[in-house]
N, C-alpha and C. Protein backbone atom coordinates (compact mmCIF):
# COMPACT_ATOMS: atom_id res chain seq x y z
N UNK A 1 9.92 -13.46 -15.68
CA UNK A 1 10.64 -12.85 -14.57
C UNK A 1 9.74 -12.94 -13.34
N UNK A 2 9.92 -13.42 -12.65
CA UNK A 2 9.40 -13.66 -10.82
C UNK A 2 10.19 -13.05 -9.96
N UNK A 3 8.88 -12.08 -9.37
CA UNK A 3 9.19 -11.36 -8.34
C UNK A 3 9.95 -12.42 -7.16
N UNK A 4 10.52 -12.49 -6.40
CA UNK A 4 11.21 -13.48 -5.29
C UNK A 4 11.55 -13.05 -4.08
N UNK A 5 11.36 -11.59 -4.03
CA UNK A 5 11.57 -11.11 -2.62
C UNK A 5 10.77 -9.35 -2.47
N UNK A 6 10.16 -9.12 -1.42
CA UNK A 6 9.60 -7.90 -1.57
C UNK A 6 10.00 -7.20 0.00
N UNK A 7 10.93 -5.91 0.01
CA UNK A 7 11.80 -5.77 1.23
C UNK A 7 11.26 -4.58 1.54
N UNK A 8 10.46 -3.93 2.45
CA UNK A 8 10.13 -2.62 3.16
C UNK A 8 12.00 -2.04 3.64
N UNK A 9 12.07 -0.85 2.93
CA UNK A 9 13.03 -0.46 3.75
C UNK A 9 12.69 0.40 4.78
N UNK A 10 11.55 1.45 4.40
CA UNK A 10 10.70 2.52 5.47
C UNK A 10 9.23 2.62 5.44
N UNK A 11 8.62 2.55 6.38
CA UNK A 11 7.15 2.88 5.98
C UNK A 11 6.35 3.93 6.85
N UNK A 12 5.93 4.76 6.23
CA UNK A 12 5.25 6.35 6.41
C UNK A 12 3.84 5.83 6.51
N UNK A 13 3.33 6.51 7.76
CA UNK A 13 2.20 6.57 7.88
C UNK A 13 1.26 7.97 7.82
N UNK A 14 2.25 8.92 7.20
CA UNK A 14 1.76 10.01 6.88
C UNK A 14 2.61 10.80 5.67
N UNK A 15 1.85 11.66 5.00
CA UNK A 15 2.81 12.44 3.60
C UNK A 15 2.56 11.11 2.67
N UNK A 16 3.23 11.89 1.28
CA UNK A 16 2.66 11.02 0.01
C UNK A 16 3.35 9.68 -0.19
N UNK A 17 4.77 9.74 0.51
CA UNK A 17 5.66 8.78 0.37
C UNK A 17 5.42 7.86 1.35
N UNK A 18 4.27 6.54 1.26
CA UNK A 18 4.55 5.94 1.71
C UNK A 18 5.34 4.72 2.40
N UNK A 19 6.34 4.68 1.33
CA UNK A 19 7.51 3.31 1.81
C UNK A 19 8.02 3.13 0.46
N UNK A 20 9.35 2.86 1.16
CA UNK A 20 10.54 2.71 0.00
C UNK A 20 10.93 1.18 0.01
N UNK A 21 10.96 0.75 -0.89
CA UNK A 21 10.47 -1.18 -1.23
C UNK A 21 12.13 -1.15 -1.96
N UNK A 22 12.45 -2.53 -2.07
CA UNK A 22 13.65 -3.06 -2.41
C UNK A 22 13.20 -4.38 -2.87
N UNK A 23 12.66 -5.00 -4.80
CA UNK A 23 12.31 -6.01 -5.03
C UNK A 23 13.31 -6.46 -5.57
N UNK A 24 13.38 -7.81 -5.73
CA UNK A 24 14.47 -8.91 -5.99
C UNK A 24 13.72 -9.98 -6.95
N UNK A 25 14.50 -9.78 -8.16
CA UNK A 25 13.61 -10.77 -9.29
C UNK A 25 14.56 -11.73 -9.33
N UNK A 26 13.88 -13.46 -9.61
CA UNK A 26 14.56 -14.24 -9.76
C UNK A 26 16.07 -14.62 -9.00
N UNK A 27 15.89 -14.36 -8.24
CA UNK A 27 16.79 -14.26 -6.67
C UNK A 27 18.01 -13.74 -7.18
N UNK A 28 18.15 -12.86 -8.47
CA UNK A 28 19.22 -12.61 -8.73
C UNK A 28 19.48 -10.86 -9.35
N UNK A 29 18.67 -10.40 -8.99
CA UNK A 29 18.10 -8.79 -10.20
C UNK A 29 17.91 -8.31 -8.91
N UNK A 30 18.30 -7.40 -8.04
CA UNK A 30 17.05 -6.43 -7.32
C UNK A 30 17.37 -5.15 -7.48
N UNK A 31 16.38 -4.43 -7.55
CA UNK A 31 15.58 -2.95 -7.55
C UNK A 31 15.70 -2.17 -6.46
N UNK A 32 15.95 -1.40 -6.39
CA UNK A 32 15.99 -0.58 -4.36
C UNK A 32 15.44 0.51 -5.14
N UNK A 33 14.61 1.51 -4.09
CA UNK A 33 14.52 2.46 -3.77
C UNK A 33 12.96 3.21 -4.79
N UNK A 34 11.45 1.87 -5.01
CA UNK A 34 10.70 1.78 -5.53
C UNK A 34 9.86 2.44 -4.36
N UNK A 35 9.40 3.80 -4.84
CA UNK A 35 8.86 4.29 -3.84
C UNK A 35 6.61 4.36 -3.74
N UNK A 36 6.06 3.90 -2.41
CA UNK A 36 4.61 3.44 -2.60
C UNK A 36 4.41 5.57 -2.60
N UNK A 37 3.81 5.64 -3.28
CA UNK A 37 3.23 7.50 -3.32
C UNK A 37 1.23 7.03 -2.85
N UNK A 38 1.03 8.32 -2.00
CA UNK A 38 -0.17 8.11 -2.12
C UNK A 38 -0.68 9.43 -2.59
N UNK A 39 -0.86 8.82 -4.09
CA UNK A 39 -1.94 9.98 -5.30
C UNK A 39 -3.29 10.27 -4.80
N UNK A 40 -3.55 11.09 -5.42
CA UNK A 40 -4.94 11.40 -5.44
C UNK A 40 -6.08 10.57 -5.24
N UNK A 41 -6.14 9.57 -6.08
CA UNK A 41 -7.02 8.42 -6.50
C UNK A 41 -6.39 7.07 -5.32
N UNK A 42 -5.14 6.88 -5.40
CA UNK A 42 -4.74 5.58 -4.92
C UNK A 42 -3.48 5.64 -5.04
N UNK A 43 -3.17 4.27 -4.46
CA UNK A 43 -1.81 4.04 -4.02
C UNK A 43 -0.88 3.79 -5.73
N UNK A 44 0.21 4.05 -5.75
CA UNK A 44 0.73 3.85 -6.78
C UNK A 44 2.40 3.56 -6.42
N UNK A 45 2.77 3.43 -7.57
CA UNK A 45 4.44 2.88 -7.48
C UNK A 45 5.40 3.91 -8.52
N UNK A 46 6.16 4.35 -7.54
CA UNK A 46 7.01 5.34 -8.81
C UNK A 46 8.57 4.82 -9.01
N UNK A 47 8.84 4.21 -9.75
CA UNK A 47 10.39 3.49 -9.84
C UNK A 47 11.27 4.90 -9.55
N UNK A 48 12.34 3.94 -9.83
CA UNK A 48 13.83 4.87 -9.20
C UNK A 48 14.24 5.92 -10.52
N UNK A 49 14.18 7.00 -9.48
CA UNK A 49 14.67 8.44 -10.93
C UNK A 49 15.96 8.96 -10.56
N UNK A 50 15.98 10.08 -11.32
CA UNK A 50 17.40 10.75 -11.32
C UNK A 50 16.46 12.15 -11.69
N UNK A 51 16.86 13.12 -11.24
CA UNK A 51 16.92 14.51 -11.80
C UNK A 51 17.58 14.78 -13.21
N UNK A 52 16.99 15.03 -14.18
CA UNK A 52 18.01 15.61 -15.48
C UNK A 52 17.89 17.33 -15.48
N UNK A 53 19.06 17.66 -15.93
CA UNK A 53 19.45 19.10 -16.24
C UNK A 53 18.55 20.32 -16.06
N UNK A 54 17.68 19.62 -16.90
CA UNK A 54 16.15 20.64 -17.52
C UNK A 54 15.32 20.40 -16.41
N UNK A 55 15.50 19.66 -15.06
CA UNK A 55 14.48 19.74 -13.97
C UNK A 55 13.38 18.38 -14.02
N UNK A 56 13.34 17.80 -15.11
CA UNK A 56 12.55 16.54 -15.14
C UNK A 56 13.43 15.56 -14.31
N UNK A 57 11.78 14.60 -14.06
CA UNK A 57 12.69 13.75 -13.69
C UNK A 57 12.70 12.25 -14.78
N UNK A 58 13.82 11.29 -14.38
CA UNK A 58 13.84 10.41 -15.51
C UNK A 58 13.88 8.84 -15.07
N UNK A 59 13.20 7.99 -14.71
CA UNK A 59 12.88 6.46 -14.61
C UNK A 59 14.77 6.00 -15.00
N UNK A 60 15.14 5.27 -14.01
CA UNK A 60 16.24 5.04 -13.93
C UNK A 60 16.21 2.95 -14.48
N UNK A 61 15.09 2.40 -13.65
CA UNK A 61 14.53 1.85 -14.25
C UNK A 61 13.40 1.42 -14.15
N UNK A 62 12.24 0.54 -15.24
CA UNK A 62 11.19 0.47 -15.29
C UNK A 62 10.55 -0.32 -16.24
N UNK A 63 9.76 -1.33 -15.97
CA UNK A 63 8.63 -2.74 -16.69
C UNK A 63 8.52 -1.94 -17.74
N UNK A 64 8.81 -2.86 -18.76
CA UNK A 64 8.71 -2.14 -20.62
C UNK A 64 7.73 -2.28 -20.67
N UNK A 65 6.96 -3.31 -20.23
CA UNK A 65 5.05 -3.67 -20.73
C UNK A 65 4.24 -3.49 -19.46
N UNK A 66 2.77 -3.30 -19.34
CA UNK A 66 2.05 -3.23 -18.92
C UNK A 66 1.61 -4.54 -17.91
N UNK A 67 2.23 -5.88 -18.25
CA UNK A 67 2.00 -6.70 -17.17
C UNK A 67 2.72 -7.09 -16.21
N UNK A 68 4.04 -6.80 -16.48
CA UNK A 68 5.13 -6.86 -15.13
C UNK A 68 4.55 -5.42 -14.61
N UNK A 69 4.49 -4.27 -14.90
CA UNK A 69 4.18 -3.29 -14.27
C UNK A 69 2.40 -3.37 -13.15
N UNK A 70 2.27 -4.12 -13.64
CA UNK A 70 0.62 -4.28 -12.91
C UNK A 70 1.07 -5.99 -12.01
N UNK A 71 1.86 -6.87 -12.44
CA UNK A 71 1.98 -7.29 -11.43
C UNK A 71 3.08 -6.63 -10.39
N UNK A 72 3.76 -5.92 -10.90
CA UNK A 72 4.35 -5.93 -9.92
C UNK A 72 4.07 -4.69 -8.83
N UNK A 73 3.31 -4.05 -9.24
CA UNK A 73 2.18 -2.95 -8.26
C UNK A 73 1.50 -3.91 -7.76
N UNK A 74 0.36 -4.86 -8.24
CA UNK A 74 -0.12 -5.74 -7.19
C UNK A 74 0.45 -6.17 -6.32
N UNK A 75 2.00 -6.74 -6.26
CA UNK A 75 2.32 -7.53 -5.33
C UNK A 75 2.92 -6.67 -4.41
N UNK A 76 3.51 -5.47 -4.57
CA UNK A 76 4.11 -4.75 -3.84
C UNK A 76 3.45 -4.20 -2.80
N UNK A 77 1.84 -3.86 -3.48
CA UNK A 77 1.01 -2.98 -2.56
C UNK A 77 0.19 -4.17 -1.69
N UNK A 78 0.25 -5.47 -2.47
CA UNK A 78 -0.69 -6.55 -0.97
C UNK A 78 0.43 -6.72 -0.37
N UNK A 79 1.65 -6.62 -0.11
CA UNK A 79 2.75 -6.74 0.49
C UNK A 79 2.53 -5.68 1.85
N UNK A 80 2.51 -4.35 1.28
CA UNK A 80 2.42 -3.16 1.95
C UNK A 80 1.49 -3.26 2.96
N UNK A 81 0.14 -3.60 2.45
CA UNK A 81 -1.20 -3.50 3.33
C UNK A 81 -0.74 -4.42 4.08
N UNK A 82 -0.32 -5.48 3.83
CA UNK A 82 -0.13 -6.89 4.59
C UNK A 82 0.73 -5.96 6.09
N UNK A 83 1.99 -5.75 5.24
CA UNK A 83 2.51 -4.83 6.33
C UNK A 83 2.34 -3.80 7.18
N UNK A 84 1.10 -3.14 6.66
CA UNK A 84 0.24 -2.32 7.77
C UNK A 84 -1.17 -3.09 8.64
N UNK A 85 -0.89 -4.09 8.72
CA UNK A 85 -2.28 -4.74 9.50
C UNK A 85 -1.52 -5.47 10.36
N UNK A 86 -0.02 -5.85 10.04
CA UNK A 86 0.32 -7.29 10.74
C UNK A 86 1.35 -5.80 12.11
N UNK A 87 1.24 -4.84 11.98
CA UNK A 87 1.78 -3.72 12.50
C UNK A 87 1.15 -3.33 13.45
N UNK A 88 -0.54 -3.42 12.98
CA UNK A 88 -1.74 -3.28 13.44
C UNK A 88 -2.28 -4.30 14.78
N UNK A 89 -1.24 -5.45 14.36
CA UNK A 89 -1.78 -5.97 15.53
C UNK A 89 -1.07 -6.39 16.61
């Protein structure tokens, strides 16, 4: 599966939510509403949830394995920075 498009819909330069991304796999799959959080430690990626009943929340969807999930945090977040420097200048 190849990432094929990586879409800023908003980007925060302040608070935890930094930008809400819209990826597009294989020019035919896309994702909306993959939000950049800035944790404690670092930047991270929290897929799209829903509220359930009991107050949790629940991954609406989300990379079954560990290497679409790490590429696709890599590419999202050199995307991001990319998009805060080229902003920058």
């Amino acid at each position: 599966m190849e990432i094929t498009d990586i879409h800023f819909r908003q980007l925060h330069e302040t608070g935890r939510l930094r930008a809400l991304v819209s990826v597009t796999f294989d020019r035919t799959f896309a994702v909306h509403d993959i939000k950049v959080i800035d944790g404690p430690d670092r930047l991270f990626l929290a897929m799209p949830s829903r509220r359930m009943p009991d107050g949790h929340y629940r991954d609406i969807v989300h990379p079954v394995g560990p290497l679409l999930r790490e590429e696709l945090e890599q590419k999202v977040l050199g995307e991001y920075q990319r998009s805060l420097h080229k902003g920058a200048d």
